[in-house]
PDB file of N, CA and C in Angstrom:
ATOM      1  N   UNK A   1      80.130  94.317 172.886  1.00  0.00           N
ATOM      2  CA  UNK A   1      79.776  94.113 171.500  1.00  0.00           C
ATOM      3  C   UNK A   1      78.294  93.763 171.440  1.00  0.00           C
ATOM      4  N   UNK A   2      77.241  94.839 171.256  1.00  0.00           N
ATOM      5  CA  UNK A   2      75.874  94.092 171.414  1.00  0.00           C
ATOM      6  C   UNK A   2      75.106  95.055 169.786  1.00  0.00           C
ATOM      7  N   UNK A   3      75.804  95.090 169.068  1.00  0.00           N
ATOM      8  CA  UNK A   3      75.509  94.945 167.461  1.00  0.00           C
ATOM      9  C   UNK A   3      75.753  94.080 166.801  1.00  0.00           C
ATOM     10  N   UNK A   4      75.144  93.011 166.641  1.00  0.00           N
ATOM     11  CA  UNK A   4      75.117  91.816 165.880  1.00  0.00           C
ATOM     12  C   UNK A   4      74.282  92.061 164.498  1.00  0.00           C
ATOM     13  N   UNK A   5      75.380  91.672 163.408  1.00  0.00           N
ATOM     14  CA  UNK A   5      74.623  91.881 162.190  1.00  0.00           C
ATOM     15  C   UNK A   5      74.866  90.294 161.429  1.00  0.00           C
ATOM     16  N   UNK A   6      74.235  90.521 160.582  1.00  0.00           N
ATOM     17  CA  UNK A   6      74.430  89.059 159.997  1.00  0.00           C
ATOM     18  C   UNK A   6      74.700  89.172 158.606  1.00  0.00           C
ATOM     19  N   UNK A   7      75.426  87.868 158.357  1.00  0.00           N
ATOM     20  CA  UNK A   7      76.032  87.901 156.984  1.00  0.00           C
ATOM     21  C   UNK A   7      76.079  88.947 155.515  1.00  0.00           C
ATOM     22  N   UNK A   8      74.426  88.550 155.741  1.00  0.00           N
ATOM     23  CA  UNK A   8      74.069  89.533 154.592  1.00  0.00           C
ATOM     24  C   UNK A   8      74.212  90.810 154.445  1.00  0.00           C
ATOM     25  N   UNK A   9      73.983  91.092 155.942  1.00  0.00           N
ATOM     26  CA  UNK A   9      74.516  92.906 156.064  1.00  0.00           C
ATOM     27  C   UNK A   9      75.859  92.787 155.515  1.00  0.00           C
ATOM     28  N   UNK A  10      76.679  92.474 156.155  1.00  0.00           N
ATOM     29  CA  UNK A  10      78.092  92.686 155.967  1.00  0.00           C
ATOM     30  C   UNK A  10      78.342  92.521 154.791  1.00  0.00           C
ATOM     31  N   UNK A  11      77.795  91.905 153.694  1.00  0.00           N
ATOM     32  CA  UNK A  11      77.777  91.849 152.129  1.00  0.00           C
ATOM     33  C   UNK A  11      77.609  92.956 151.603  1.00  0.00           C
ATOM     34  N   UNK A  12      76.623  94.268 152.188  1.00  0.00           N
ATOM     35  CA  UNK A  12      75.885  95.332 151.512  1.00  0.00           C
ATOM     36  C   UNK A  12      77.496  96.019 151.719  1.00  0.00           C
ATOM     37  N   UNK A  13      78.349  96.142 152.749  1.00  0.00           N
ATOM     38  CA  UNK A  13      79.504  97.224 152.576  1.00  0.00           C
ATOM     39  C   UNK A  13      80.721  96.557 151.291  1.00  0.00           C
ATOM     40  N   UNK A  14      80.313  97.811 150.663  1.00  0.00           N
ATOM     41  CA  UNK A  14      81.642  97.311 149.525  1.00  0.00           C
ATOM     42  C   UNK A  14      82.972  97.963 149.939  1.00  0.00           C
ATOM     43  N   UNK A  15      84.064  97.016 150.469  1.00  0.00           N
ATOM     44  CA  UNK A  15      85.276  97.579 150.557  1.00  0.00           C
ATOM     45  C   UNK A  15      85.979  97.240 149.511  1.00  0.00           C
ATOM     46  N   UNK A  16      86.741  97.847 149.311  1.00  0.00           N
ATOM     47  CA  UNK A  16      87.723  98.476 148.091  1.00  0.00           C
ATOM     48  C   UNK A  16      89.547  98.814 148.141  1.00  0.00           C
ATOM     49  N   UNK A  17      90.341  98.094 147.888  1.00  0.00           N
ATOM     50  CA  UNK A  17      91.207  98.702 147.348  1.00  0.00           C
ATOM     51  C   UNK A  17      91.352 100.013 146.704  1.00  0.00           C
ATOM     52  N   UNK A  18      92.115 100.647 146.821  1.00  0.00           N
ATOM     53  CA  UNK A  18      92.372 102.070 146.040  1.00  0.00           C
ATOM     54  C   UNK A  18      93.949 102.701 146.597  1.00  0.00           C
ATOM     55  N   UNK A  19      94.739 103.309 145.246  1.00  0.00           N
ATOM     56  CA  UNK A  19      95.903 104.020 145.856  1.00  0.00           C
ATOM     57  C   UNK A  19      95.792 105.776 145.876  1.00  0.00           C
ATOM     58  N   UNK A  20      96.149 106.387 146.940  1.00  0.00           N
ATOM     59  CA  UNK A  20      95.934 107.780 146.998  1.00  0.00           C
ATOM     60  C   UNK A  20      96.942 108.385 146.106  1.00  0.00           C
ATOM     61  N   UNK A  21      96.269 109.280 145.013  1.00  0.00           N
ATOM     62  CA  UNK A  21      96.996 110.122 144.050  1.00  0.00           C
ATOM     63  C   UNK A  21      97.316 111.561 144.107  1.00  0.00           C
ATOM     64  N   UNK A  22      96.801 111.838 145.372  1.00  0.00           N
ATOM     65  CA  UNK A  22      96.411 112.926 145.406  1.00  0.00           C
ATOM     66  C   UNK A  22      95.906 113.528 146.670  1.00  0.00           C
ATOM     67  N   UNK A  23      96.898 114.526 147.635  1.00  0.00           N
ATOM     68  CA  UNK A  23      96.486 114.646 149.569  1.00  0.00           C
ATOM     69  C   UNK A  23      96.711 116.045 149.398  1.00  0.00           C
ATOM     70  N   UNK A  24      95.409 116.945 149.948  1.00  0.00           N
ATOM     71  CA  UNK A  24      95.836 118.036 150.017  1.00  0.00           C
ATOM     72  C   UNK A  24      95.204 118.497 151.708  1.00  0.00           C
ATOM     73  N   UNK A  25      95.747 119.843 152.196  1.00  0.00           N
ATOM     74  CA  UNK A  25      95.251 119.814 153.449  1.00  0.00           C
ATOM     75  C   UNK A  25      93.967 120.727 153.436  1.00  0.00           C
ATOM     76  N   UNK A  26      93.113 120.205 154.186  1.00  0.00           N
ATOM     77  CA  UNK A  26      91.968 120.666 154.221  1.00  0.00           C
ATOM     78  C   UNK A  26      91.618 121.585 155.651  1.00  0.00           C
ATOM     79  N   UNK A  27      91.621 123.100 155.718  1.00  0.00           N
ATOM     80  CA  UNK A  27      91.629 123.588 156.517  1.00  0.00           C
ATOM     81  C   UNK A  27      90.353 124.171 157.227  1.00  0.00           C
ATOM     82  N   UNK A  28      89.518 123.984 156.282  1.00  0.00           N
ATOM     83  CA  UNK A  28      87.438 124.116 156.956  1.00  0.00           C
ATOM     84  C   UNK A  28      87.305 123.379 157.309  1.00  0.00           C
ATOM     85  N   UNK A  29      87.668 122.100 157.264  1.00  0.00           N
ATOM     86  CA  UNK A  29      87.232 120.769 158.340  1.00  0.00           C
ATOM     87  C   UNK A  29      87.316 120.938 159.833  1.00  0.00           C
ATOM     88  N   UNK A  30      86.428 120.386 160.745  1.00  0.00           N
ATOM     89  CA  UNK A  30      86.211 121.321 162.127  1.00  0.00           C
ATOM     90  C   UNK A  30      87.468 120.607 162.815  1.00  0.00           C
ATOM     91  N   UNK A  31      87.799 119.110 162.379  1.00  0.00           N
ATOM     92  CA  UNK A  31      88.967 118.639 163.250  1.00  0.00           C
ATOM     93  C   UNK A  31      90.421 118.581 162.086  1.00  0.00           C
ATOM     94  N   UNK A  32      91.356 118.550 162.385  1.00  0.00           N
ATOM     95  CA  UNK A  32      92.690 118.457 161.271  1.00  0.00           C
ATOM     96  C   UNK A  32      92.220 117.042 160.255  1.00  0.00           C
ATOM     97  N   UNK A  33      91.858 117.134 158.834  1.00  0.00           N
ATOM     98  CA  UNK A  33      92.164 116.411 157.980  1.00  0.00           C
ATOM     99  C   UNK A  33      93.132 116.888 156.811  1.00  0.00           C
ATOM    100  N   UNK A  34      92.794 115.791 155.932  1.00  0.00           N
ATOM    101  CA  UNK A  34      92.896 116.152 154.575  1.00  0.00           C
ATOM    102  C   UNK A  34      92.317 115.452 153.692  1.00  0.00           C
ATOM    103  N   UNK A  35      92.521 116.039 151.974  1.00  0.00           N
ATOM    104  CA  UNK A  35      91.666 115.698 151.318  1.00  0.00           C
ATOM    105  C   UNK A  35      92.082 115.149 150.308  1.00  0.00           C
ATOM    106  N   UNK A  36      91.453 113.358 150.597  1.00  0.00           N
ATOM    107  CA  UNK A  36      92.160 112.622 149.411  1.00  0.00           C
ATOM    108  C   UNK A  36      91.594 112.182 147.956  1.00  0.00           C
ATOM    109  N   UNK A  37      92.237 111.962 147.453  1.00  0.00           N
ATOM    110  CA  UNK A  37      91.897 111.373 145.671  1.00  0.00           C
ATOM    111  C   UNK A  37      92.682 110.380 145.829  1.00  0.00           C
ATOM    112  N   UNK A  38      91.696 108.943 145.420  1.00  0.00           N
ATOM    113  CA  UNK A  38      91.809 107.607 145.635  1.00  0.00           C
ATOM    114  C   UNK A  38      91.842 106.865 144.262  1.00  0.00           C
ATOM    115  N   UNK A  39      92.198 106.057 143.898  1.00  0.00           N
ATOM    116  CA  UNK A  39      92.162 105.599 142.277  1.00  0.00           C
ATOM    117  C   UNK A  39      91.930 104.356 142.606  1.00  0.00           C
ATOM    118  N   UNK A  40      90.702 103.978 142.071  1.00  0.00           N
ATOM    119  CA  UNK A  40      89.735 102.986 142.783  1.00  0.00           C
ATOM    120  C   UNK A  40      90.051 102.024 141.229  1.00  0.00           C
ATOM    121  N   UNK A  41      90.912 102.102 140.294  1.00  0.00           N
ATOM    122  CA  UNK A  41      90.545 101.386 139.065  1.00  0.00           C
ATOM    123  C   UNK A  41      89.602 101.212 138.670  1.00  0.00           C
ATOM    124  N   UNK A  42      88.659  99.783 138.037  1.00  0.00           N
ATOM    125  CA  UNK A  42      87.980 100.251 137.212  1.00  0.00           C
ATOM    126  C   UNK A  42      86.905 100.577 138.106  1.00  0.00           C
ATOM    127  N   UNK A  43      86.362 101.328 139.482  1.00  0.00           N
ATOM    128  CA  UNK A  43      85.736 102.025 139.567  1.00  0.00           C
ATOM    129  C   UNK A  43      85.894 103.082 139.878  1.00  0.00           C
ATOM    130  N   UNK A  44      86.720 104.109 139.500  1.00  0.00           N
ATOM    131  CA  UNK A  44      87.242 105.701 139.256  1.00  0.00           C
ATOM    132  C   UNK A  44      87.980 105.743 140.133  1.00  0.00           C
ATOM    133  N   UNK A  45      88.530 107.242 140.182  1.00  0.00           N
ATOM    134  CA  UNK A  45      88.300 108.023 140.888  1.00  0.00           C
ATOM    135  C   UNK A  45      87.583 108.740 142.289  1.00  0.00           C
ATOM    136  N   UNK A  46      87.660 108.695 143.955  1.00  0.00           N
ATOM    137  CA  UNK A  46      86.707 109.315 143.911  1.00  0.00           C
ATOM    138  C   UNK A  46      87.593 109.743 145.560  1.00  0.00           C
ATOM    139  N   UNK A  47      86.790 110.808 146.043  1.00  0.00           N
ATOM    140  CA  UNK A  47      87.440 111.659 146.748  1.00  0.00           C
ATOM    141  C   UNK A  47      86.907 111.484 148.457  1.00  0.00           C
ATOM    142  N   UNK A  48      87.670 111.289 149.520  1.00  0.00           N
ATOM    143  CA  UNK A  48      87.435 111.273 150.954  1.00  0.00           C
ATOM    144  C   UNK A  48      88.240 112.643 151.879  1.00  0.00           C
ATOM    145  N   UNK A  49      87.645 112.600 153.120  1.00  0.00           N
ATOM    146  CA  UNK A  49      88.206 113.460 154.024  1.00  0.00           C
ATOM    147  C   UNK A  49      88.350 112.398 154.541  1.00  0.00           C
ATOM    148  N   UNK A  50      90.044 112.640 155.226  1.00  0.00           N
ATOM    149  CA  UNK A  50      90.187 111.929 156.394  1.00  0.00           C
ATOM    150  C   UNK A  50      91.024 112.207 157.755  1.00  0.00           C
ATOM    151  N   UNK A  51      90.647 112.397 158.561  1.00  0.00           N
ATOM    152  CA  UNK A  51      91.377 112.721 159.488  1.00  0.00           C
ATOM    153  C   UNK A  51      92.317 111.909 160.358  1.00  0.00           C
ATOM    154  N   UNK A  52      93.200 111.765 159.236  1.00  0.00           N
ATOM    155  CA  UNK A  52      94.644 111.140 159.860  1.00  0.00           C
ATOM    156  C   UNK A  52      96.043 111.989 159.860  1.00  0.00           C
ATOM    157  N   UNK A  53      96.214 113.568 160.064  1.00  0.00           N
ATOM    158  CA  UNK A  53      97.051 114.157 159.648  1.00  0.00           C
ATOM    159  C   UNK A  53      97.528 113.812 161.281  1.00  0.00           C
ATOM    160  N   UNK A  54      97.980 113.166 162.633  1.00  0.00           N
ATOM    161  CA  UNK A  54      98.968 113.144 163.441  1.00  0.00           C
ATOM    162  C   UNK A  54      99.814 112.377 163.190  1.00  0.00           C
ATOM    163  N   UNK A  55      99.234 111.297 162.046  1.00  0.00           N
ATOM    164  CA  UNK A  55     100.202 110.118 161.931  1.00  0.00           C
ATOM    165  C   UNK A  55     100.752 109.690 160.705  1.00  0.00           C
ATOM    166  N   UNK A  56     100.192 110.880 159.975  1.00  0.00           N
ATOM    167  CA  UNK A  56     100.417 110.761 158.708  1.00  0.00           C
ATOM    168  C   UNK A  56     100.964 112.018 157.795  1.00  0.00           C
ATOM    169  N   UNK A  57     102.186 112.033 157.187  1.00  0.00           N
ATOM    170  CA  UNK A  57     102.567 113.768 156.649  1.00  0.00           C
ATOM    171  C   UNK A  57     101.775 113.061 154.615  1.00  0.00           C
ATOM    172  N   UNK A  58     101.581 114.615 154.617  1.00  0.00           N
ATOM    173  CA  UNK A  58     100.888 114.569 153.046  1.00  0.00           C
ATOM    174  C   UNK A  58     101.935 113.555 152.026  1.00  0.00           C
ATOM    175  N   UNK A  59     103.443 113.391 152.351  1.00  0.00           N
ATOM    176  CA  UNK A  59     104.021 112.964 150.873  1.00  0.00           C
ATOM    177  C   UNK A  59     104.420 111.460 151.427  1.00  0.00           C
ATOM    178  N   UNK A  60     103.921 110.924 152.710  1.00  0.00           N
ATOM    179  CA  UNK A  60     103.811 109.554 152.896  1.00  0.00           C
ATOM    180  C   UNK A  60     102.576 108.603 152.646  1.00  0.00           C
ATOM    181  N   UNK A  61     101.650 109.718 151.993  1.00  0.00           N
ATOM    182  CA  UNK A  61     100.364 109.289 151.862  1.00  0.00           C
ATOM    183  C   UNK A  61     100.152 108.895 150.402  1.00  0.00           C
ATOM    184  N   UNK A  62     100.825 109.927 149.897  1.00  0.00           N
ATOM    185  CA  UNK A  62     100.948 109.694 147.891  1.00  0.00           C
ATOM    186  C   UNK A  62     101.300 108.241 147.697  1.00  0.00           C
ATOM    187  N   UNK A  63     100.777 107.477 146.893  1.00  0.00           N
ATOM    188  CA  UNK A  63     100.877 106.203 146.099  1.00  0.00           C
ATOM    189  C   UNK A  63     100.661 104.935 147.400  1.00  0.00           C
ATOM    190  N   UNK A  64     100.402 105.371 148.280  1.00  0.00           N
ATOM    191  CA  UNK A  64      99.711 104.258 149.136  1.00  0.00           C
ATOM    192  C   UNK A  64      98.769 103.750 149.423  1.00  0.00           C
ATOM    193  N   UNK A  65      98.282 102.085 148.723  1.00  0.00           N
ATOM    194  CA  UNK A  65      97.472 101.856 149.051  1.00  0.00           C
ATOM    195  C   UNK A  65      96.757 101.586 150.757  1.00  0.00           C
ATOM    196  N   UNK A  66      95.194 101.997 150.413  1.00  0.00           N
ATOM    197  CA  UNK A  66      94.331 102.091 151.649  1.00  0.00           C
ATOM    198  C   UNK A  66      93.266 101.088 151.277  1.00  0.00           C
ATOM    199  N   UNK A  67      92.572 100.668 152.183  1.00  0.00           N
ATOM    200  CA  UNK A  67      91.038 100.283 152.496  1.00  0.00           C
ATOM    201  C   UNK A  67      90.367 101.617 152.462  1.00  0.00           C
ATOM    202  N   UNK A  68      88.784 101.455 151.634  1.00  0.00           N
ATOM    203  CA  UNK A  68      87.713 102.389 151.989  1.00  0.00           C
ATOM    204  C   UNK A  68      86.386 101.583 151.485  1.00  0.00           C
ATOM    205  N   UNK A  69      85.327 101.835 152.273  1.00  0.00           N
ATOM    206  CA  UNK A  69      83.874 101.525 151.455  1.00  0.00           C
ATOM    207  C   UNK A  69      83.687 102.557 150.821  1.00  0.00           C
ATOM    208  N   UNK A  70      83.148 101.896 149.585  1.00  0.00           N
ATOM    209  CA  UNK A  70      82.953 102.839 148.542  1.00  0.00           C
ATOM    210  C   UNK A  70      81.466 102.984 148.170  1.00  0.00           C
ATOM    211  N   UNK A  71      80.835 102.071 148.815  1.00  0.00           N
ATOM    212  CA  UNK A  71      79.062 102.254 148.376  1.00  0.00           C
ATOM    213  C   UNK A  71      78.206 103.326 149.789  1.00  0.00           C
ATOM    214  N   UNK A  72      79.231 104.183 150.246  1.00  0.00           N
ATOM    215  CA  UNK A  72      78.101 104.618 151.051  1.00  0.00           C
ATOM    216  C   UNK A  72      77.900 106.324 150.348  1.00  0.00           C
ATOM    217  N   UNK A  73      76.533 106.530 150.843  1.00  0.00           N
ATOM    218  CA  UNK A  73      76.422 108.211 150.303  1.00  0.00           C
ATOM    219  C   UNK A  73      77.597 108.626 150.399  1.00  0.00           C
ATOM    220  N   UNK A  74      77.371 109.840 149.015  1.00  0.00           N
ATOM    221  CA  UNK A  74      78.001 110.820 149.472  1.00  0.00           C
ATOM    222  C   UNK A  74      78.090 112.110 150.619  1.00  0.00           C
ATOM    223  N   UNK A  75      79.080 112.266 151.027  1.00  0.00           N
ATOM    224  CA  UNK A  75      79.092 113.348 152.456  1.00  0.00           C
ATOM    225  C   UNK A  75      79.313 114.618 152.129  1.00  0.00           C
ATOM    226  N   UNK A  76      78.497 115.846 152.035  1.00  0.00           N
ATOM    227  CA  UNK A  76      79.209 116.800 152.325  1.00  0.00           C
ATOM    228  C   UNK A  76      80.109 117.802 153.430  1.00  0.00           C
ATOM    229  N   UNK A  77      81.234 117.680 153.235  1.00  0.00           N
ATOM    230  CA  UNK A  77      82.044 118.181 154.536  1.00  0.00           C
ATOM    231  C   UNK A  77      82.605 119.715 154.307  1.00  0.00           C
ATOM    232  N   UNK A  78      82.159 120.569 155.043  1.00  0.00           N
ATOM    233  CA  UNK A  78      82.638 122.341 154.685  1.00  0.00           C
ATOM    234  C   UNK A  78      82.398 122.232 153.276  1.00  0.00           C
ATOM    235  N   UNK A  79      82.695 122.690 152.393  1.00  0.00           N
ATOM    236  CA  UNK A  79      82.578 122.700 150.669  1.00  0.00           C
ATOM    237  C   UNK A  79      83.515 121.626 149.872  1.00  0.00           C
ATOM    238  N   UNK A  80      83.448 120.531 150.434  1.00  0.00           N
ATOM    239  CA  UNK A  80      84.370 119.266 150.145  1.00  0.00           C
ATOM    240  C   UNK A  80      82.982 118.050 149.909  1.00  0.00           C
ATOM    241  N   UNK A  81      83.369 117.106 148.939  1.00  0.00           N
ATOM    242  CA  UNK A  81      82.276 116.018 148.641  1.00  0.00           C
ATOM    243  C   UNK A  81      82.921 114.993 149.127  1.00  0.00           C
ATOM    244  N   UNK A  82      82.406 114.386 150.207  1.00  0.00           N
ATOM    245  CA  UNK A  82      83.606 112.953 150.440  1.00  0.00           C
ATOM    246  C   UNK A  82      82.038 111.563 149.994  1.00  0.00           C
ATOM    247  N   UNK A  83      83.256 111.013 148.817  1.00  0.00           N
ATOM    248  CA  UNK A  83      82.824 109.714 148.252  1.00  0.00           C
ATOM    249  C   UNK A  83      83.112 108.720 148.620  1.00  0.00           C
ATOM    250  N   UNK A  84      83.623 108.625 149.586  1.00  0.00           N
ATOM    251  CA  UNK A  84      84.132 107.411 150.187  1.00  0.00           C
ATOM    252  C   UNK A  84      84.726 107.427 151.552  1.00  0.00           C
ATOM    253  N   UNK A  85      84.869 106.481 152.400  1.00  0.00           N
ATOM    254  CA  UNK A  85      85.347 106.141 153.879  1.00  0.00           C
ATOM    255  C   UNK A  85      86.167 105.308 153.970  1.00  0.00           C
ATOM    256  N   UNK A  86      87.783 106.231 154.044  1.00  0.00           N
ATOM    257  CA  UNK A  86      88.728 105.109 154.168  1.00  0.00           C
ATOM    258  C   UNK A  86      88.542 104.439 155.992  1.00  0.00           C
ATOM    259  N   UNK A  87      89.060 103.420 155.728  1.00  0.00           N
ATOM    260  CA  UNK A  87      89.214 102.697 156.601  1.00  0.00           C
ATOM    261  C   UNK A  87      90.309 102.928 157.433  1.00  0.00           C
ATOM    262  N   UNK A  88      90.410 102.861 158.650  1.00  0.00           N
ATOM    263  CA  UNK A  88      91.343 102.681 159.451  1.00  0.00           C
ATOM    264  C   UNK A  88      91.424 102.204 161.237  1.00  0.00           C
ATOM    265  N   UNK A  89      92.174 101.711 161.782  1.00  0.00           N
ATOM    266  CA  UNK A  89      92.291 101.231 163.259  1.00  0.00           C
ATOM    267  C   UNK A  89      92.356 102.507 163.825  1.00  0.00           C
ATOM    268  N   UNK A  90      91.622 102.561 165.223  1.00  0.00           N
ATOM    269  CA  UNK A  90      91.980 103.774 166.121  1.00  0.00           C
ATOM    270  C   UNK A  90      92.314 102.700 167.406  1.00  0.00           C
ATOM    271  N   UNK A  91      93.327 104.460 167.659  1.00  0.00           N
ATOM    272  CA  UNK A  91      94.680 103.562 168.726  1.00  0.00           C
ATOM    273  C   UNK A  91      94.370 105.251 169.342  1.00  0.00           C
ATOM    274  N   UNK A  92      94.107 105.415 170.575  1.00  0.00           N
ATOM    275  CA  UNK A  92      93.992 106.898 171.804  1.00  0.00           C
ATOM    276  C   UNK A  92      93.970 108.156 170.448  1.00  0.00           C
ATOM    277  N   UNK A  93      92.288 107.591 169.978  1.00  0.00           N
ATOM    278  CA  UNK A  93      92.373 108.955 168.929  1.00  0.00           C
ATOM    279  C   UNK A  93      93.462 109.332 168.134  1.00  0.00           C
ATOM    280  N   UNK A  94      94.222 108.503 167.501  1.00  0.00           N
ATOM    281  CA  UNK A  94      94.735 108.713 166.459  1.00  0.00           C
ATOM    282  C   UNK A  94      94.422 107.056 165.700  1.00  0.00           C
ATOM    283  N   UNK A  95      93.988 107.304 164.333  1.00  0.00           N
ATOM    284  CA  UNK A  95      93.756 106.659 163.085  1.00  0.00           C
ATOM    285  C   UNK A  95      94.807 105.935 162.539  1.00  0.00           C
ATOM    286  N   UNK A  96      95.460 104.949 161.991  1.00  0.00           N
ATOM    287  CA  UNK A  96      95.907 103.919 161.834  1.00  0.00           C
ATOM    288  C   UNK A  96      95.363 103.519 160.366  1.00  0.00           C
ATOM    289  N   UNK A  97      95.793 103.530 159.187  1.00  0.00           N
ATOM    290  CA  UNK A  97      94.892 103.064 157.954  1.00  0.00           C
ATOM    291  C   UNK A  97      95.395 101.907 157.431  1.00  0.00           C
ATOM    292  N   UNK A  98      94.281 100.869 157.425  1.00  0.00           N
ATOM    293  CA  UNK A  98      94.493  99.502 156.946  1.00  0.00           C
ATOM    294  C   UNK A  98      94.656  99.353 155.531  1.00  0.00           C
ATOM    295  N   UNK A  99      95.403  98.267 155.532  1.00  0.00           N
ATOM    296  CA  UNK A  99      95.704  98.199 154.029  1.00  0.00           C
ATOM    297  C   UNK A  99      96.454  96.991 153.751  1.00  0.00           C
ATOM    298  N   UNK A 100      96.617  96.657 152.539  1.00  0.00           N
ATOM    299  CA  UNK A 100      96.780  95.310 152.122  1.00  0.00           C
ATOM    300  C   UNK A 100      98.934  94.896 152.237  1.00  0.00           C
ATOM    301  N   UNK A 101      99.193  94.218 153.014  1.00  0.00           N
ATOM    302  CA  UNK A 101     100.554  93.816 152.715  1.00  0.00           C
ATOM    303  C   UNK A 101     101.056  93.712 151.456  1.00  0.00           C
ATOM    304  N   UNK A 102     100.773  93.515 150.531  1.00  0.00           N
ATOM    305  CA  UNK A 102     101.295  93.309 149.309  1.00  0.00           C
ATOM    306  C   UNK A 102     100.702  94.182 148.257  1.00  0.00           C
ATOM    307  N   UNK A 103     101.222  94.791 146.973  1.00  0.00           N
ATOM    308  CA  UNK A 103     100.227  95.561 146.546  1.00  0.00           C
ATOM    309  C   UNK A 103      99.703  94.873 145.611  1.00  0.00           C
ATOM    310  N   UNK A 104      97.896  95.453 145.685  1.00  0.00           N
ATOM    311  CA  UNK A 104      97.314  94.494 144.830  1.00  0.00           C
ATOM    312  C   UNK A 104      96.485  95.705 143.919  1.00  0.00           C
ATOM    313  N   UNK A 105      96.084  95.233 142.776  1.00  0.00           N
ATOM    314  CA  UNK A 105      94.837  95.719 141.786  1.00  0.00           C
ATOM    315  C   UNK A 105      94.376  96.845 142.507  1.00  0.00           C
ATOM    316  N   UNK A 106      94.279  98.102 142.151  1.00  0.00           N
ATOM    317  CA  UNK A 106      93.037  99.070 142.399  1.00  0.00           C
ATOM    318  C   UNK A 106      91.797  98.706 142.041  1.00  0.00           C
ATOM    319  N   UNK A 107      90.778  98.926 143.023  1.00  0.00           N
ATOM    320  CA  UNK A 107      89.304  98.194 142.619  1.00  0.00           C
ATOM    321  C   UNK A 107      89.519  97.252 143.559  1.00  0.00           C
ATOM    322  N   UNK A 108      90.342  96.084 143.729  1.00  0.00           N
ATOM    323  CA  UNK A 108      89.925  94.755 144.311  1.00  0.00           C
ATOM    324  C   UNK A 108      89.246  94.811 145.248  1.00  0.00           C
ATOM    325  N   UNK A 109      87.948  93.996 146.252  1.00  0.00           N
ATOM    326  CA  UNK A 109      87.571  93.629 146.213  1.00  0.00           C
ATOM    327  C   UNK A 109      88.395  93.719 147.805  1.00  0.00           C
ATOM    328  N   UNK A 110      87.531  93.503 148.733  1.00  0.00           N
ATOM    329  CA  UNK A 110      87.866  92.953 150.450  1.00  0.00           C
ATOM    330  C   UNK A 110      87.158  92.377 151.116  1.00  0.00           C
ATOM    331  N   UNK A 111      87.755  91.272 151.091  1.00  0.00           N
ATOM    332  CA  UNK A 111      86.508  90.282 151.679  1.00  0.00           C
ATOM    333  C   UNK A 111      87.020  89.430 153.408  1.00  0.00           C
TER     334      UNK A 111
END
C-alpha cells in the first residue's frame, strides 16, 4: 500500500447510492460487460459500463441497489457514454458489487 492520500482527497470522490433500472448487454466492449441505467434520485439518471457479466445475469441486476462515484468524467467506451463507476470488490478477476444492506434513498450519500 504505498498511495497515501489524505482526507481531503478522499472527500473529492462522490459515492452514491443508485438502483439499476435498466441492463442491457453490451457487445463492442473489448472485455464482456453491460450497460447500465442507474437512478441516482435527485441526481438523475445516468449510465455505466460494467464488467460484471460472470457473476451477474441481466434480470438479477434490475432494481438492485449498487455503489458508484458519480463525479468522475465522463468515459467514452465503443459508442457507449459511461457516467459513472460502479463500485465493486475483485475476487480472481471477477467483480463483486458493493452495496448497502438495507435499502436506502437513491442519491444517498457514502461516507
Amino acid at each position: 500500500m504505498d498511495k497515501i492520500i489524505t482526507f481531503e482527497d478522499f472527500t473529492k470522490v462522490d459515492l452514491r447510492v443508485g438502483t439499476i433500472i435498466g441492463v442491457n448487454d453490451f457487445p463492442e466492449a473489448r472485455k464482456p460487460a453491460y450497460q447500465l441505467t442507474i437512478d441516482f434520485g435527485d441526481l438523475g439518471v445516468k449510465k455505466s459500463s460494467a464488467q460484471i457479466t460472470t457473476q451477474y445475469q441481466k434480470e438479477d441486476l434490475l432494481n438492485r441497489q449498487i455503489v458508484a462515484t458519480v463525479n468522475f468524467p465522463k468515459k467514452q467506451i465503443a459508442h457507449f457514454m459511461s457516467e459513472c463507476l460502479v463500485m465493486g470488490a475483485v475476487k480472481a478477476n471477477d467483480v463483486f458489487l458493493l452495496h448497502p444492506e438495507t435499502k436506502v434513498k437513491n442519491g444517498s450519500q457514502v461516507s
